[in-house]
Every structure is written in structure tokens, then in C-alpha cells.
Protein backbone atom coordinates (compact mmCIF):
# COMPACT_ATOMS: atom_id res chain seq x y z
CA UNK A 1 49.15 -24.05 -5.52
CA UNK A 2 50.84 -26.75 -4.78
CA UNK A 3 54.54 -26.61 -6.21
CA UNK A 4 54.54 -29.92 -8.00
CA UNK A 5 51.02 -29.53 -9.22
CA UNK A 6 51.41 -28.07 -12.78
CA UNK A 7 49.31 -24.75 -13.05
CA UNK A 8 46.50 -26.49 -15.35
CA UNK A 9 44.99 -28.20 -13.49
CA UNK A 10 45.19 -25.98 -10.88
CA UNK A 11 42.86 -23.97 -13.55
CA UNK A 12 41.07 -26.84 -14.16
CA UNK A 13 40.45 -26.77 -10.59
CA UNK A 14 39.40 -24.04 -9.73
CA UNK A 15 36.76 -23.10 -12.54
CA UNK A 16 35.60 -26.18 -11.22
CA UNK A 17 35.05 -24.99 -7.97
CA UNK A 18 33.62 -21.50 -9.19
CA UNK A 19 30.73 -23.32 -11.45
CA UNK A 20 28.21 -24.05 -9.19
CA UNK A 21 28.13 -20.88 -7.52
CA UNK A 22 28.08 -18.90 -10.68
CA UNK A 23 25.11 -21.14 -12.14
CA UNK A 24 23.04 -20.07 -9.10
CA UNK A 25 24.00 -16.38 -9.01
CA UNK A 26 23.23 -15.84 -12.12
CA UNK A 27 19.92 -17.84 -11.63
CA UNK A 28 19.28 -15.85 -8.75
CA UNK A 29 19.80 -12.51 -11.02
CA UNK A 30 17.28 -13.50 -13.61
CA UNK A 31 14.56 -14.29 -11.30
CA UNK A 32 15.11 -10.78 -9.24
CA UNK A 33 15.28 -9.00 -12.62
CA UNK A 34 11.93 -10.81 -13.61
CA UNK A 35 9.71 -10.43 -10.35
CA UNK A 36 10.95 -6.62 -10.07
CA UNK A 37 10.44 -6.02 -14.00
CA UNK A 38 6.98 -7.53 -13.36
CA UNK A 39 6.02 -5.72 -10.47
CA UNK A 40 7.75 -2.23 -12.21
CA UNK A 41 5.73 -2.95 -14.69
CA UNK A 42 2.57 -4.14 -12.71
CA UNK A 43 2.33 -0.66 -11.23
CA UNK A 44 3.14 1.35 -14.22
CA UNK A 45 -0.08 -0.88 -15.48
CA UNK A 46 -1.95 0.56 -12.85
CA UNK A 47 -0.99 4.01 -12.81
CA UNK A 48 -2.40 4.23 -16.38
CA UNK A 49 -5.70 2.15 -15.25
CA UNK A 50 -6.25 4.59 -12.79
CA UNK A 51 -5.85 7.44 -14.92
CA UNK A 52 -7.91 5.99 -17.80
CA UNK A 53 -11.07 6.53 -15.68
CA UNK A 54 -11.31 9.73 -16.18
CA UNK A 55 -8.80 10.66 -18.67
CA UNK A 56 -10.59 9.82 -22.12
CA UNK A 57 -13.39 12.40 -21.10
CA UNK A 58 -11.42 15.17 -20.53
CA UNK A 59 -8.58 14.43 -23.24
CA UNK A 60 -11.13 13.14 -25.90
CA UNK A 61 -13.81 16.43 -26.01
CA UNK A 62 -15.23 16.85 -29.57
CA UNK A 63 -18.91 15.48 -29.32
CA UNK A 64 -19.17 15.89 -25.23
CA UNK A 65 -20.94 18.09 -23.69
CA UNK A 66 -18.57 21.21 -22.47
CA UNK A 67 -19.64 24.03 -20.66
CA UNK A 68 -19.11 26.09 -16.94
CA UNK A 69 -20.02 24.78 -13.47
CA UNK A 70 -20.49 27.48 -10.87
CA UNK A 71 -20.22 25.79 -7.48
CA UNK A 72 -22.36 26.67 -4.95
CA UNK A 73 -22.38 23.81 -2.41
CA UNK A 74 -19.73 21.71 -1.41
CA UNK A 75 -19.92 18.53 1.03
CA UNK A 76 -16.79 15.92 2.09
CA UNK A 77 -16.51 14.05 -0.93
CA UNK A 78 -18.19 16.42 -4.33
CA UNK A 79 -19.55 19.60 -4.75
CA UNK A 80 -22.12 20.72 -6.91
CA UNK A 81 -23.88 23.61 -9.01
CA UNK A 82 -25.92 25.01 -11.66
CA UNK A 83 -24.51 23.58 -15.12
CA UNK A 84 -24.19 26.28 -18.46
CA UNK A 85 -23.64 25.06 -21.91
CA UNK A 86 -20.73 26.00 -23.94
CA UNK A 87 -21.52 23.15 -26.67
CA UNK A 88 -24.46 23.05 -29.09
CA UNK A 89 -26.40 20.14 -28.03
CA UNK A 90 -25.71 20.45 -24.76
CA UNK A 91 -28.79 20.94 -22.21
CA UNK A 92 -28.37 23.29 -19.16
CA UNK A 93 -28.10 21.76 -15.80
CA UNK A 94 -29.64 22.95 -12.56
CA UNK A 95 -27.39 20.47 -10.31
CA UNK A 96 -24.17 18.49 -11.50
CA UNK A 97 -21.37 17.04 -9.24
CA UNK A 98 -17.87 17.40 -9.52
CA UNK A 99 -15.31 15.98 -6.81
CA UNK A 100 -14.58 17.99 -4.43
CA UNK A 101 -11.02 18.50 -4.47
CA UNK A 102 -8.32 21.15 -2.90
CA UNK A 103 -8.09 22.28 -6.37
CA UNK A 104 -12.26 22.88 -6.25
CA UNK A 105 -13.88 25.96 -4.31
CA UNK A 106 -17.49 26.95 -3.39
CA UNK A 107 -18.17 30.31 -5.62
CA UNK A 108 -15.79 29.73 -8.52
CA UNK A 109 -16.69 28.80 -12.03
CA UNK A 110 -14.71 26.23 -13.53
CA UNK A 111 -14.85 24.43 -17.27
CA UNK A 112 -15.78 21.18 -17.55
CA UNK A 113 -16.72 18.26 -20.06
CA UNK A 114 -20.02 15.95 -18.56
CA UNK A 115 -19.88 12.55 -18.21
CA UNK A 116 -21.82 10.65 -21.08
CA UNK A 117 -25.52 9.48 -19.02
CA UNK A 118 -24.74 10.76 -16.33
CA UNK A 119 -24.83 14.18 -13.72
CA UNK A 120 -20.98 14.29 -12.95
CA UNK A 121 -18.80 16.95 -14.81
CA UNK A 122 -14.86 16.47 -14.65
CA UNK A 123 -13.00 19.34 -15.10
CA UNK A 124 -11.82 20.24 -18.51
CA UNK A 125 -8.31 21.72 -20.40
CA UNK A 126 -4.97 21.54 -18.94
CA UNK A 127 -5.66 21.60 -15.81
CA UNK A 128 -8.24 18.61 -16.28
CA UNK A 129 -6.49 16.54 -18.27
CA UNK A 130 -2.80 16.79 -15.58
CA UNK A 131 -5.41 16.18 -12.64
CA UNK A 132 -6.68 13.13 -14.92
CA UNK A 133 -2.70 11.78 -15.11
CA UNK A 134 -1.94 12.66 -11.63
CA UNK A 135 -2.27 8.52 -10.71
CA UNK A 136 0.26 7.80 -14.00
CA UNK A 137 2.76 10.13 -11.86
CA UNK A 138 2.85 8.76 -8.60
CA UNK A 139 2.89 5.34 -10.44
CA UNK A 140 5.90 6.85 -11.89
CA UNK A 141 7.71 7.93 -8.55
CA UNK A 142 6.66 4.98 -6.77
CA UNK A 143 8.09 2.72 -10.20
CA UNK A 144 11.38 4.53 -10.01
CA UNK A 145 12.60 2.86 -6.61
CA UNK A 146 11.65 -0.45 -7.97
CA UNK A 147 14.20 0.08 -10.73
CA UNK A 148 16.33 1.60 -8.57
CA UNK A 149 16.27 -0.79 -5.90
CA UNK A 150 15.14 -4.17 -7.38
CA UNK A 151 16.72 -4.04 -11.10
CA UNK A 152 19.53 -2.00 -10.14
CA UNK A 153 19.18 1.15 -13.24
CA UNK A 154 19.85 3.67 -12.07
CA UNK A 155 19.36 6.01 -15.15
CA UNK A 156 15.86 4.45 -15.08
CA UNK A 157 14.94 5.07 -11.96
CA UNK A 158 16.44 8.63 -12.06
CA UNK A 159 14.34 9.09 -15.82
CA UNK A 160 10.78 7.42 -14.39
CA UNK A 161 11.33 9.83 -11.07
CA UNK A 162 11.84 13.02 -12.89
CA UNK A 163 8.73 12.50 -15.35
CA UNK A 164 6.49 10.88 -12.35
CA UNK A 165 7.85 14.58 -10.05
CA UNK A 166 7.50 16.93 -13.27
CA UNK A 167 3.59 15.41 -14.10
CA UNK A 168 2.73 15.81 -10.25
CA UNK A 169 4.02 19.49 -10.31
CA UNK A 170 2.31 20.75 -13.35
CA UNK A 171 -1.35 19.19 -11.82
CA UNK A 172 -0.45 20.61 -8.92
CA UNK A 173 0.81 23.99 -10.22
CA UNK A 174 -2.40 23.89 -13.17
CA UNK A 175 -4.62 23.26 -10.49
């Protein structure tokens, strides 16, 4: 400051300065919040999308036909077996396909609910309905550095990692 400049306008001077830049930093801070609260959110969306295609069978029993699959051949992608009824209503099976997963193996039984129309079976209870959610949770790990990263919440991020890690270790632990 200049010493015969009174300190007013010196104020006045430099909020003046100052402005500008804050206008555009705080423009700049809106639009990262809104693209990486729209792509947090984007893959949240799809976490659950993935998980819906399978999850209503397996969460969503009564009227389904439930009953055992005993696998007895197993290729790359499914595996397959003779189908026994558990519900009334439900017809017995010579051949149904399940996926063939790490959590599948030839000459075990498993319980399973069968997709309405067709010959696939999904597995059924806990352990079907974690494996079903499975997507939500790496939606939720992969969610948590957005936040983290992009939106700058910490607690978030830390809160949509634990429940993403804690979903994808009870599938892989019911499994």
C-alpha cells in the first residue's frame, strides 16, 4: 500500500482484483462437482442394472419354481444337470443350465429357483441372492474413488468402499 493511499480503497482494490478469479473458481467447482456426481451416480446406476438381471428371481421366490440341481457336466461358460422339484407345480428336469462359476462344481447339488420359460436355474438363498448383488459391489468400490477423487468426500468414499468390500466378501465367503 501505498502510504498516501487511504486503506479503502486499497480494499476497494483489491476485492476488485480477487472477483474475477473467484467467479471462475467457483464456476469451475460446480461443474467438477456435477460431471463427477453424474458419473458417481452413472455407475452406481449401473451396478444396480447389472444386478437386477438376475436378482428379482432369486430375491423374489414365492410362485417360482425351486428345487436342487445336481451337476454333472460342466463346459467354459455353464454347466448343467438333472433338475428335482422342491415346489408344487414344479416339473422335474432332465437337463437345466446354470453358469458355470468358481463358486459351481461338477458332482455337487446346489438349490436353485428356474428362470420363468426358460431351462436356466440361478442359484437360490443367501448365497444366490449376494452372487446376484456382487455387480452393485464393485459398482460400489469403483464409485468410492470417484467421490474420493472427483467430489472430494472423503467420508463418502470411505462409506461406499466399505459397503461395496463388505457385499463382495460375503458373496465371496457365501459362495
Amino acid at each position: 500500500m501505498i502510504p498516501a493511499m487511504p486503506a479503502a480503497a486499497a480494499a476497494r482494490r483489491s476485492r476488485r482484483k480477487g472477483q474475477p478469479r473467484q467467479a471462475s473458481s467457483a464456476a469451475l467447482r460446480f461443474g467438477r462437482v456435477a460431471v463427477m456426481g453424474t458419473v458417481a451416480v452413472l455407475i452406481l446406476v449401473a451396478g444396480v442394472w447389472a444386478s437386477w438381471e438376475t436378482a428379482p428371481y432369486v430375491m423374489l421366490t414365492k410362485g417360482r419354481e425351486q428345487g436342487t440341481v445336481e451337476v454333472t457336466r460342466c463346459g467354459e461358460d455353464t454347466c448343467t444337470g438333472p433338475y428335482t422339484p422342491v415346489t408344487t407345480g414344479s416339473a422335474a428336469r432332465n437337463r437345466v443350465v446354470i453358469a458355470h462359476t468358481v463358486a459351481v462344481k461338477k458332482g455337487r447339488t446346489y438349490s436353485v429357483v428356474v428362470k420363468p420359460g426358460t431351462d436356466e436355474v440361478l442359484r437360490s438363498g443367501p448365497a444366490g441372492i449376494l452372487y446376484a448383488w456382487a455387480p452393485l459391489g464393485g459398482a460400489l468400490l469403483l464409485a468410492s474413488v470417484v467421490v474420493a477423487g472427483g467430489l472430494r468426500r472423503s467420508r463418502a468414499a470411505w462409506t461406499l468402499a466399505g459397503s461395496g468390500l463388505a457385499l463382495l466378501t460375503a458373496a465371496f465367503l457365501a459362495l
